[in-house]
PDB file of N, CA and C in Angstrom:
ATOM      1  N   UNK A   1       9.164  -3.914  36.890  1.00  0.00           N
ATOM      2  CA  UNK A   1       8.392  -2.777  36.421  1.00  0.00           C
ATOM      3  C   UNK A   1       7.783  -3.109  35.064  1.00  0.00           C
ATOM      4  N   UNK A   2       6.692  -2.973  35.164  1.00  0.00           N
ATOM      5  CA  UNK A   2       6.193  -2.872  33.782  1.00  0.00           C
ATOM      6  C   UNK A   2       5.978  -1.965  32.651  1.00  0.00           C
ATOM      7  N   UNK A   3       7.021  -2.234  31.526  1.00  0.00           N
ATOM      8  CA  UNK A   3       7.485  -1.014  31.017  1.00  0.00           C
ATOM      9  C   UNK A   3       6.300  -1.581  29.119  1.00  0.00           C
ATOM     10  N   UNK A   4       5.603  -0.099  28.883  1.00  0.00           N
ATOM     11  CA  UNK A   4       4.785  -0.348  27.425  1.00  0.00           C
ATOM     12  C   UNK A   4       5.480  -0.868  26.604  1.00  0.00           C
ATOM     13  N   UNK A   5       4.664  -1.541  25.711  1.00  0.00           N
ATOM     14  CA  UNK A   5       5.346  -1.501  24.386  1.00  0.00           C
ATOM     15  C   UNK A   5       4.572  -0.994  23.214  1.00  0.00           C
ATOM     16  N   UNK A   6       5.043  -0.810  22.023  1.00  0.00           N
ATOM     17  CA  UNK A   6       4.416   0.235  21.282  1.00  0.00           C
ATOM     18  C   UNK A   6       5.575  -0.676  19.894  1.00  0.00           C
ATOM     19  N   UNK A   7       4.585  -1.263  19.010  1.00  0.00           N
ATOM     20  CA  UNK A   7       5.073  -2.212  17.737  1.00  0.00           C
ATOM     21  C   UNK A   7       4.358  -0.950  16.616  1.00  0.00           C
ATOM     22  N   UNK A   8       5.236  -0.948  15.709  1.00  0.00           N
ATOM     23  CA  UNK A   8       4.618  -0.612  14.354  1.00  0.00           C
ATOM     24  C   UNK A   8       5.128  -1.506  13.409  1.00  0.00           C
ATOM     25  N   UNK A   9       4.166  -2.160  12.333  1.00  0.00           N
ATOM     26  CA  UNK A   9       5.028  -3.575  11.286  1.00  0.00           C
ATOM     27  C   UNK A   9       4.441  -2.921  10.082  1.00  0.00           C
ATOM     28  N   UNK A  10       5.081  -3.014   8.896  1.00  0.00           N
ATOM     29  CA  UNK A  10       4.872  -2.656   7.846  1.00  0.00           C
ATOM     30  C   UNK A  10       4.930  -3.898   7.015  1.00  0.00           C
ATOM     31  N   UNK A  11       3.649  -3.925   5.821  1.00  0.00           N
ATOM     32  CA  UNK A  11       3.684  -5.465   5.343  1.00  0.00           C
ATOM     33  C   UNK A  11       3.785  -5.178   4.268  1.00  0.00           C
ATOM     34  N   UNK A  12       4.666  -5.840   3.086  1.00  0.00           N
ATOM     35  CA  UNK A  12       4.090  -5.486   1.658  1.00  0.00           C
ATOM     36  C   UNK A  12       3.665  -6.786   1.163  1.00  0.00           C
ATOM     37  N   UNK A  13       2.030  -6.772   0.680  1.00  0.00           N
ATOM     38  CA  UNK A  13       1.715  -8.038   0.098  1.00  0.00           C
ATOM     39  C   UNK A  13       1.935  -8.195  -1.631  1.00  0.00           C
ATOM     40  N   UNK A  14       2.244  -9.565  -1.886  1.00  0.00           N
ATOM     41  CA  UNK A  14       2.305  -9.222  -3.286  1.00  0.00           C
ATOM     42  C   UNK A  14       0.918  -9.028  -3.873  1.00  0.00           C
ATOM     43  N   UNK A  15       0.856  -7.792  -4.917  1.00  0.00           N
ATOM     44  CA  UNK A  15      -0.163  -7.249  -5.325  1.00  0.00           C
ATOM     45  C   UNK A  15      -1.499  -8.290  -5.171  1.00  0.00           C
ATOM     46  N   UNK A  16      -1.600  -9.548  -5.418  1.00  0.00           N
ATOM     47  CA  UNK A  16      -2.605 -10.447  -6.266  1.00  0.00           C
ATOM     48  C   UNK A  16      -3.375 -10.708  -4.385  1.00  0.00           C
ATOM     49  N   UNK A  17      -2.162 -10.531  -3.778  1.00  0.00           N
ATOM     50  CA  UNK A  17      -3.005 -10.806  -1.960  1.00  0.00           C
ATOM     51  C   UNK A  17      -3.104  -9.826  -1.382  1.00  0.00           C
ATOM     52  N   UNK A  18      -3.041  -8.602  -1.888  1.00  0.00           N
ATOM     53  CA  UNK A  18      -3.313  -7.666  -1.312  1.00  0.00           C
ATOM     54  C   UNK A  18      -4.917  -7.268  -0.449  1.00  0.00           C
ATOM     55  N   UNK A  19      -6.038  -7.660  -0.953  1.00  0.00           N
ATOM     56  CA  UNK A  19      -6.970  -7.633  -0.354  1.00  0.00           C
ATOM     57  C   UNK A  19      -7.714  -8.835   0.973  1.00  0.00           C
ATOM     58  N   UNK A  20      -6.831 -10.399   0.576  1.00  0.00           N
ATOM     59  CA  UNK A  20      -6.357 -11.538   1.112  1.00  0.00           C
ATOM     60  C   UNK A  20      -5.807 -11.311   2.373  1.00  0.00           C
ATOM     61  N   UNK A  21      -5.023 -10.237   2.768  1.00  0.00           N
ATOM     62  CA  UNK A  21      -4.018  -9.652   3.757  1.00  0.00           C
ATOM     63  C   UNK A  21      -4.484  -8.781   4.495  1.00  0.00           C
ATOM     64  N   UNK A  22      -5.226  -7.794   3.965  1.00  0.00           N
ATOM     65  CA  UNK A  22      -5.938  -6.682   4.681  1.00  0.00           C
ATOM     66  C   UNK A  22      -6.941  -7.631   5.774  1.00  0.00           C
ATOM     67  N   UNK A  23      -7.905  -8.561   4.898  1.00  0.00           N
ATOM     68  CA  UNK A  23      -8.816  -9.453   5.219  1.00  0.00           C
ATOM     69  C   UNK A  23      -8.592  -9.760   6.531  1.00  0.00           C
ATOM     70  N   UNK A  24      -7.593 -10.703   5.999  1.00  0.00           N
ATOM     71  CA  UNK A  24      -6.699 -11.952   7.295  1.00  0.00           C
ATOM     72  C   UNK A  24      -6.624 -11.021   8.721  1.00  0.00           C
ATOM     73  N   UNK A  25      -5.892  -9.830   8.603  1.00  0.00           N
ATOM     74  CA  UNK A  25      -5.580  -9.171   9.607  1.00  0.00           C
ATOM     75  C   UNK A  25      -7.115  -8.067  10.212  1.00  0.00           C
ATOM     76  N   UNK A  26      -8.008  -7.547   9.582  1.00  0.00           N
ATOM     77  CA  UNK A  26      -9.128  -7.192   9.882  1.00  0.00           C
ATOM     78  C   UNK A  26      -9.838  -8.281  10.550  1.00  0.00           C
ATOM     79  N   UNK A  27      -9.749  -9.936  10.751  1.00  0.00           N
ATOM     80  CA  UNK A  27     -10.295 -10.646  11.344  1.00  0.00           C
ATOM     81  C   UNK A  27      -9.860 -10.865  12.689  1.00  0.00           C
ATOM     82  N   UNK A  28      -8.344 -10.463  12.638  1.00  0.00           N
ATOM     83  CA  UNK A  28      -7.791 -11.105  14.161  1.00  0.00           C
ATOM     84  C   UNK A  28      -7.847 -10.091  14.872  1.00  0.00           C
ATOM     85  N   UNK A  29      -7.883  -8.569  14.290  1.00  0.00           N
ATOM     86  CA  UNK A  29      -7.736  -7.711  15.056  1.00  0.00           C
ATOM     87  C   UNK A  29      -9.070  -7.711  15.897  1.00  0.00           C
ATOM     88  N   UNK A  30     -10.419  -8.077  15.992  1.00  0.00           N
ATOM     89  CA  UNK A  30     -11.076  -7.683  17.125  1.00  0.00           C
ATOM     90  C   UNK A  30     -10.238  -8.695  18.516  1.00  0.00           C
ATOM     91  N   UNK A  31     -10.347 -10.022  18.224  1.00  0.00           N
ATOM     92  CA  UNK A  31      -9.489 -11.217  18.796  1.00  0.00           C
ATOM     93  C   UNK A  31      -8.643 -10.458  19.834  1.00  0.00           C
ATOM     94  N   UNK A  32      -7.594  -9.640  19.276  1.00  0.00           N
ATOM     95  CA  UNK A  32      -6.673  -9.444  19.464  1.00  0.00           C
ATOM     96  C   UNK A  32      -7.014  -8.272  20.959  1.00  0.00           C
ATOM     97  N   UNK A  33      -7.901  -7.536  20.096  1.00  0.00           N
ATOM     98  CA  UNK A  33      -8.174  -6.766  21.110  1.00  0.00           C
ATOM     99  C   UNK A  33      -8.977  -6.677  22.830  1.00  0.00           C
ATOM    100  N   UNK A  34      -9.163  -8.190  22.658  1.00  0.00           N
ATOM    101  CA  UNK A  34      -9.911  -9.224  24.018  1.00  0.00           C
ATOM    102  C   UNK A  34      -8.768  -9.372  24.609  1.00  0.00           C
ATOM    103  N   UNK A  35      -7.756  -9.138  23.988  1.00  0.00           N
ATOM    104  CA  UNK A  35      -6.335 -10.258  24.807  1.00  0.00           C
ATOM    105  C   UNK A  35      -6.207  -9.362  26.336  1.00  0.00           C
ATOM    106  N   UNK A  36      -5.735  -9.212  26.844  1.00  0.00           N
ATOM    107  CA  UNK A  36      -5.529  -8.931  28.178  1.00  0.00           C
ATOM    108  C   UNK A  36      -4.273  -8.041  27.562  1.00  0.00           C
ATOM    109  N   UNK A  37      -4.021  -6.544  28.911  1.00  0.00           N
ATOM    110  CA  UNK A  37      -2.934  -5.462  28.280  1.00  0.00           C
ATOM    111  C   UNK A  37      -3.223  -4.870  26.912  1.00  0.00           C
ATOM    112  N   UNK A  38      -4.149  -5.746  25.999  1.00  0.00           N
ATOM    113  CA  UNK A  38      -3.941  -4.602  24.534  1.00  0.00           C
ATOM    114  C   UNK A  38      -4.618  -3.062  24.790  1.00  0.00           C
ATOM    115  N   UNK A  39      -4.085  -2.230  24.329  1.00  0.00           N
ATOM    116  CA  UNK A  39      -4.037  -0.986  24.961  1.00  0.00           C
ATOM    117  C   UNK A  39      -5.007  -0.366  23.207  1.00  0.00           C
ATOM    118  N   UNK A  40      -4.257  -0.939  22.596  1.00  0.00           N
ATOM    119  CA  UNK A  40      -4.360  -0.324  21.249  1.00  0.00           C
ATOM    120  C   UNK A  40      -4.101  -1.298  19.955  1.00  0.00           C
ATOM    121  N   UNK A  41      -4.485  -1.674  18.723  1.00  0.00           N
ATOM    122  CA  UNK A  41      -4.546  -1.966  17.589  1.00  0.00           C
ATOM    123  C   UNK A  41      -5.264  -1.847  16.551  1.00  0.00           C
ATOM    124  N   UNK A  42      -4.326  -0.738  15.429  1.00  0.00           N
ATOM    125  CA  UNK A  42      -5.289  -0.322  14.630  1.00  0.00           C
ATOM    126  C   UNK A  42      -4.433  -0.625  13.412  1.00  0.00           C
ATOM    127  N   UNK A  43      -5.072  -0.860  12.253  1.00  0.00           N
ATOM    128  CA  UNK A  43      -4.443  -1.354  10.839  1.00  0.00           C
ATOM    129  C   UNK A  43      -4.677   0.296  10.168  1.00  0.00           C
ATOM    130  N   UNK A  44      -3.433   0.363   9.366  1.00  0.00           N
ATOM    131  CA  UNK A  44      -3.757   1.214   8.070  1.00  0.00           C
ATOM    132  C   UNK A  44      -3.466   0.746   7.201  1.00  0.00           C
ATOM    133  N   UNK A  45      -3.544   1.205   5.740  1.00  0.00           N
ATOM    134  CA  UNK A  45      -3.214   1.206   4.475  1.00  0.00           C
ATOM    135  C   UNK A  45      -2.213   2.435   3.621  1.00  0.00           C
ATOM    136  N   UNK A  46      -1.764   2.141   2.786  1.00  0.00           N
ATOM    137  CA  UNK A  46      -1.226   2.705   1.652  1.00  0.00           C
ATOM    138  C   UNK A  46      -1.210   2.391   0.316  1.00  0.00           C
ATOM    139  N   UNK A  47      -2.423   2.506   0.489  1.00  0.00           N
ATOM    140  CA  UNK A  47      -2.888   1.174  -1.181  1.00  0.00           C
ATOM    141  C   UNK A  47      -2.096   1.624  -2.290  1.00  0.00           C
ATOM    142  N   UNK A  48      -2.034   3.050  -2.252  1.00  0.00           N
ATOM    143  CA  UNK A  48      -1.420   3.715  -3.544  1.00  0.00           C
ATOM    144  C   UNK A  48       0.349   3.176  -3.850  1.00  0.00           C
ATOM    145  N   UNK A  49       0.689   2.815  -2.741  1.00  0.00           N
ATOM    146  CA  UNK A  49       2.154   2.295  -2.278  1.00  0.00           C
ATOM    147  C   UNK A  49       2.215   0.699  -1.943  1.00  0.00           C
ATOM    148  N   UNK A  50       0.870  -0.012  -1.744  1.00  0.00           N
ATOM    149  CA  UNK A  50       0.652  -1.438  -1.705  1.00  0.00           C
ATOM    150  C   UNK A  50       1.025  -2.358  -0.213  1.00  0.00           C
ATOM    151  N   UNK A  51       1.165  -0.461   0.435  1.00  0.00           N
ATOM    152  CA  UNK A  51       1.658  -1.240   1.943  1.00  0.00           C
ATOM    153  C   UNK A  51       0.629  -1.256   2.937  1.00  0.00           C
ATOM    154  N   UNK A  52       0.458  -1.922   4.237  1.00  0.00           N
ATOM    155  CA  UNK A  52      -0.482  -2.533   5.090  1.00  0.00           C
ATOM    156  C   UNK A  52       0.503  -2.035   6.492  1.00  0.00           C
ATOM    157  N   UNK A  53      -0.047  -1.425   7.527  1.00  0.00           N
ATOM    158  CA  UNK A  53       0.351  -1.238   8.654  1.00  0.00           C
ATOM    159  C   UNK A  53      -0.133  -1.420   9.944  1.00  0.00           C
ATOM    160  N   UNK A  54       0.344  -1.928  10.732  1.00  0.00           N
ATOM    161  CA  UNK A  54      -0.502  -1.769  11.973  1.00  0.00           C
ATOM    162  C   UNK A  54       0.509  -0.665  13.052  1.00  0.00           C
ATOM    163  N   UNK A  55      -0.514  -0.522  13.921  1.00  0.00           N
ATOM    164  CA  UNK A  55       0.040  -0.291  15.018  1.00  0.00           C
ATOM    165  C   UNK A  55      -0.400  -0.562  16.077  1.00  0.00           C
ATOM    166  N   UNK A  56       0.388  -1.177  17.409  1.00  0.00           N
ATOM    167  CA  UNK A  56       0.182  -1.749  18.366  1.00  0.00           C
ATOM    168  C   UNK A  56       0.549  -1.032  19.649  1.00  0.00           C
ATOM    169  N   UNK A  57      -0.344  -1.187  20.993  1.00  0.00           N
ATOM    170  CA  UNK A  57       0.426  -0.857  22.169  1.00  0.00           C
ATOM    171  C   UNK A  57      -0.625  -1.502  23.266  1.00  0.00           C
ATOM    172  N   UNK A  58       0.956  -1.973  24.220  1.00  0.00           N
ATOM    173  CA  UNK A  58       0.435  -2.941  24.857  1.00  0.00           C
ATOM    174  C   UNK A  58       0.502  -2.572  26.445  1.00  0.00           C
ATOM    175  N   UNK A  59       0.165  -3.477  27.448  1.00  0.00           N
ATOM    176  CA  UNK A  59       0.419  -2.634  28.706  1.00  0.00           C
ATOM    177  C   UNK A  59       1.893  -2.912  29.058  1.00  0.00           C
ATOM    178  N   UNK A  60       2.301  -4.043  28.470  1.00  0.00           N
ATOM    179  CA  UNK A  60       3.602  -4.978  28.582  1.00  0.00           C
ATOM    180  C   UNK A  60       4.144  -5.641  27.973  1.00  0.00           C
ATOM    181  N   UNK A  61       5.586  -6.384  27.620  1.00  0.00           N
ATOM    182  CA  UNK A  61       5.711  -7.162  27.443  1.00  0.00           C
ATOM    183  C   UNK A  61       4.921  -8.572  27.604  1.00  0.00           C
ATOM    184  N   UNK A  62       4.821  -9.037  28.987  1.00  0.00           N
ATOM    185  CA  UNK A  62       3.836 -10.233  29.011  1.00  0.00           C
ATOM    186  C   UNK A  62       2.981  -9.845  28.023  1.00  0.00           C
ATOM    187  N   UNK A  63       1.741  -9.024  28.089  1.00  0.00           N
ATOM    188  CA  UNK A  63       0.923  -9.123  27.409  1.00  0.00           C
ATOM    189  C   UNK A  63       1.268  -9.190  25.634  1.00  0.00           C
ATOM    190  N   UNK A  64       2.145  -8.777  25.117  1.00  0.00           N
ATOM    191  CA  UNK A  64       2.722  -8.182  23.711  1.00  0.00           C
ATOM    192  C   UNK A  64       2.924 -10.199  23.119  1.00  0.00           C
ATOM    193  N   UNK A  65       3.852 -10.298  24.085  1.00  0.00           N
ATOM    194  CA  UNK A  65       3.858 -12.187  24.026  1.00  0.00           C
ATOM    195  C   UNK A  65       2.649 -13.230  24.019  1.00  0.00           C
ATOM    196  N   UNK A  66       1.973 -12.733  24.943  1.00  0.00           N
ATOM    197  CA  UNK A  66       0.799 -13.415  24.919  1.00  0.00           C
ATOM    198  C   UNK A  66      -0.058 -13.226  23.724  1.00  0.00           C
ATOM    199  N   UNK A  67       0.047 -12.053  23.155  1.00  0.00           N
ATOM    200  CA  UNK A  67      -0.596 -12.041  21.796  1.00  0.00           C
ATOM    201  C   UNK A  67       0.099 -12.606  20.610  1.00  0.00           C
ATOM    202  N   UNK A  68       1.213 -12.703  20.418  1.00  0.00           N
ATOM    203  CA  UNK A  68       2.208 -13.301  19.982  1.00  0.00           C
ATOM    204  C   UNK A  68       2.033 -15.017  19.458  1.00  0.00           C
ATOM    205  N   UNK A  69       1.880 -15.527  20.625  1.00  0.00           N
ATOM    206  CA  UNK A  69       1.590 -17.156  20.953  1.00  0.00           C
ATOM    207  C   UNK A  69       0.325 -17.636  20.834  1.00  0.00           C
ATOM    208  N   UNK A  70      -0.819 -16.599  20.166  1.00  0.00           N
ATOM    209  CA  UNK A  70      -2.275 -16.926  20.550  1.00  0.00           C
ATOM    210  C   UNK A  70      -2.304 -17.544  18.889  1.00  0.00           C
ATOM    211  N   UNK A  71      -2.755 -18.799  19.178  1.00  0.00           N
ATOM    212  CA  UNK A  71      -3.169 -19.259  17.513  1.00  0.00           C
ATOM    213  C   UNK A  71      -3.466 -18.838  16.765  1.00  0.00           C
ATOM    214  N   UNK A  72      -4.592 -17.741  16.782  1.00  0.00           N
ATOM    215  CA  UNK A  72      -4.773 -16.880  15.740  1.00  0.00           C
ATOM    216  C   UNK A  72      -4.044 -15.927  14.926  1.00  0.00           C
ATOM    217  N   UNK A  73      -2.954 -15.568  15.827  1.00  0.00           N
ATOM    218  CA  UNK A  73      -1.758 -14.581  15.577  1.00  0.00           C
ATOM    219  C   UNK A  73      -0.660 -15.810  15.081  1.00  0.00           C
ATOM    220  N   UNK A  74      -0.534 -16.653  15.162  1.00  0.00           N
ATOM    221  CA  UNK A  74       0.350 -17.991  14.455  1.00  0.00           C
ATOM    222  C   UNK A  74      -0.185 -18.148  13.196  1.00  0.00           C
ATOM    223  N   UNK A  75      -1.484 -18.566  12.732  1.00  0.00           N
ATOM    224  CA  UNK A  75      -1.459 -19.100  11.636  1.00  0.00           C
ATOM    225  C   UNK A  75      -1.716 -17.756  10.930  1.00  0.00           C
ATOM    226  N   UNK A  76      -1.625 -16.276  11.160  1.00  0.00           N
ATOM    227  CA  UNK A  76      -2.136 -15.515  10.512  1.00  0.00           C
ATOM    228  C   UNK A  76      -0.905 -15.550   9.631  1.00  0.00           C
ATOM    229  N   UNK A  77       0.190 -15.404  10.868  1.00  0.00           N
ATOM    230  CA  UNK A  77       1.671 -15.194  10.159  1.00  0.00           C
ATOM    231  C   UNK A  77       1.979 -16.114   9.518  1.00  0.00           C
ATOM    232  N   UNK A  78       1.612 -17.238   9.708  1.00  0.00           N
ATOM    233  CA  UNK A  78       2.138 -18.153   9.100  1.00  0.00           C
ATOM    234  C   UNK A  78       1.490 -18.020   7.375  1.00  0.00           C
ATOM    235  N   UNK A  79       0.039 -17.609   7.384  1.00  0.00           N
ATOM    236  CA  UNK A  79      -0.759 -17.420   5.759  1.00  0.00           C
ATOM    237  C   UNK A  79       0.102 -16.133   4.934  1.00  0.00           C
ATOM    238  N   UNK A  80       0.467 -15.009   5.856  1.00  0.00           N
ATOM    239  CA  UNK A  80       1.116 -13.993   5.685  1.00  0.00           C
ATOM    240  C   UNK A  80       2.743 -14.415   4.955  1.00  0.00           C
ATOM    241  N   UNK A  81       3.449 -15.407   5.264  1.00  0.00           N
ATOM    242  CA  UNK A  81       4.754 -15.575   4.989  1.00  0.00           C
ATOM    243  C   UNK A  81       4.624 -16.188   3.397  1.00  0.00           C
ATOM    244  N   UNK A  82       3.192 -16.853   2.732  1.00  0.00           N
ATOM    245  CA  UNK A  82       2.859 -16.451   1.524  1.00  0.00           C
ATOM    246  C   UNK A  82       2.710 -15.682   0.374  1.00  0.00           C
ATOM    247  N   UNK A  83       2.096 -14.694   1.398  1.00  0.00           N
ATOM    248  CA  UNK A  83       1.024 -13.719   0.806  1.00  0.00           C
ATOM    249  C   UNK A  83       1.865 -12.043   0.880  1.00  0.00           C
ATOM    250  N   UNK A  84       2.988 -12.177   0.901  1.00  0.00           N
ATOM    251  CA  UNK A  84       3.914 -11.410   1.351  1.00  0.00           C
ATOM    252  C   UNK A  84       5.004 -11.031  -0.020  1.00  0.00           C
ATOM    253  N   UNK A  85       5.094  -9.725  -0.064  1.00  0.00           N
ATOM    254  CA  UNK A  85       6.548 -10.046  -1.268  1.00  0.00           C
ATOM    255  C   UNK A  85       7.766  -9.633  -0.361  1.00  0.00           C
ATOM    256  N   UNK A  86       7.869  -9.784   1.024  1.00  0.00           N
ATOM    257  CA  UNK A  86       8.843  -8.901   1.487  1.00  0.00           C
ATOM    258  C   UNK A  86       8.686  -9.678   3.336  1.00  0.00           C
ATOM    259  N   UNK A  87       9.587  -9.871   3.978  1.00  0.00           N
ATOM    260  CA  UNK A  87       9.441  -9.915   5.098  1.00  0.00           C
ATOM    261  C   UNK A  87       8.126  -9.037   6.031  1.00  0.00           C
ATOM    262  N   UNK A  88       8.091  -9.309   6.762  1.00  0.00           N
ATOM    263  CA  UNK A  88       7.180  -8.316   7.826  1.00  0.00           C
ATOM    264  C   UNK A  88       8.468  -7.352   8.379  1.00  0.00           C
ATOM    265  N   UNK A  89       8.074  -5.565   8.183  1.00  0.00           N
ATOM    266  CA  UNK A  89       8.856  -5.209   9.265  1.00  0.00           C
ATOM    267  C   UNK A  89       8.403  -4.849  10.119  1.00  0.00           C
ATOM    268  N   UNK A  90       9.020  -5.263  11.094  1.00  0.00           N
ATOM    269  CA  UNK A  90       8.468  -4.881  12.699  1.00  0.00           C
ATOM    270  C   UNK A  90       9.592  -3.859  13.671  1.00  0.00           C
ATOM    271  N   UNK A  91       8.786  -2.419  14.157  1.00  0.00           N
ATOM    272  CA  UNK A  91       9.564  -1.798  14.784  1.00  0.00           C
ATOM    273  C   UNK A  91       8.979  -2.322  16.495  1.00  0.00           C
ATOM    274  N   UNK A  92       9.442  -2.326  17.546  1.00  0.00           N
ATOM    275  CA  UNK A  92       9.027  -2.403  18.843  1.00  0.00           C
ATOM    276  C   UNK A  92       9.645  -1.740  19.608  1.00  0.00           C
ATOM    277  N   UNK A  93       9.332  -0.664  20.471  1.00  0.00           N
ATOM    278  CA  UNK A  93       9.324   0.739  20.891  1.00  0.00           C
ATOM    279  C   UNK A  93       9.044   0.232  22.262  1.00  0.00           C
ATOM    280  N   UNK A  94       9.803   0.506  23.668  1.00  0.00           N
ATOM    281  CA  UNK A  94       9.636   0.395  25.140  1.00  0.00           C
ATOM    282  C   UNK A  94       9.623   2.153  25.208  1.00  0.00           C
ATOM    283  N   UNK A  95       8.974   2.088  26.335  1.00  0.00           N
ATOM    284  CA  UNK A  95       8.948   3.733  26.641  1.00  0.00           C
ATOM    285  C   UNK A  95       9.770   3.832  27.839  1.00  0.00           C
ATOM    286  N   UNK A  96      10.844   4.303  27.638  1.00  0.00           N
ATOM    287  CA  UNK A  96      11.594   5.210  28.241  1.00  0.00           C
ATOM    288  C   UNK A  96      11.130   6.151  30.248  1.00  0.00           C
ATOM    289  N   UNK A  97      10.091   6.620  29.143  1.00  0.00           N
ATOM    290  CA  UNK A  97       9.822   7.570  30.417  1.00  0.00           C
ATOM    291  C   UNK A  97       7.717   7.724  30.150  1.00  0.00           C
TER     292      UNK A  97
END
């Protein structure tokens, strides 16, 4: 059965990459949204608080992975594990019903 998924990640960049970060992730997100299953991805902000959010929903797992493994989503994270004062948090939500 193919059950949704539904990610919310909260980023805090350190102040000086804060606009560096917004950037990075405003580029992959059209990308992202070609992938096969993406249902949904939209970025917010909390500039006043210095935090960066997305939210995601997918048709599936497969698909959630497949975005996952796509190069563009690799080296983003990978520029991100810089540009970061704090881990990425990531919530990931299956629906139930």
């Amino acid at each position: 059965m193919d059950i949704p998924i539904i990610a919310f990640a909260k980023l805090t960049p350190k102040p000086e990459f804060y606009e560096l970060v917004k950037d990075a992730l405003l580029e992959i997100i059209p990308k992202a949204l070609k992938n096969p299953g993406c249902q949904r991805l939209n970025l917010y902000e909390a500039k006043d608080e210095g935090m960066v959010y997305i939210y995601e929903a997918w048709e599936n797992e497969t698909a959630y992975d497949y975005h996952l493994a796509q190069d563009y989503t690799k080296e983003a994270l990978t520029n991100l594990q810089t540009w970061l004062a704090t881990p990425i948090e990531v919530i990931e939500l299956s629906q139930l019903i």
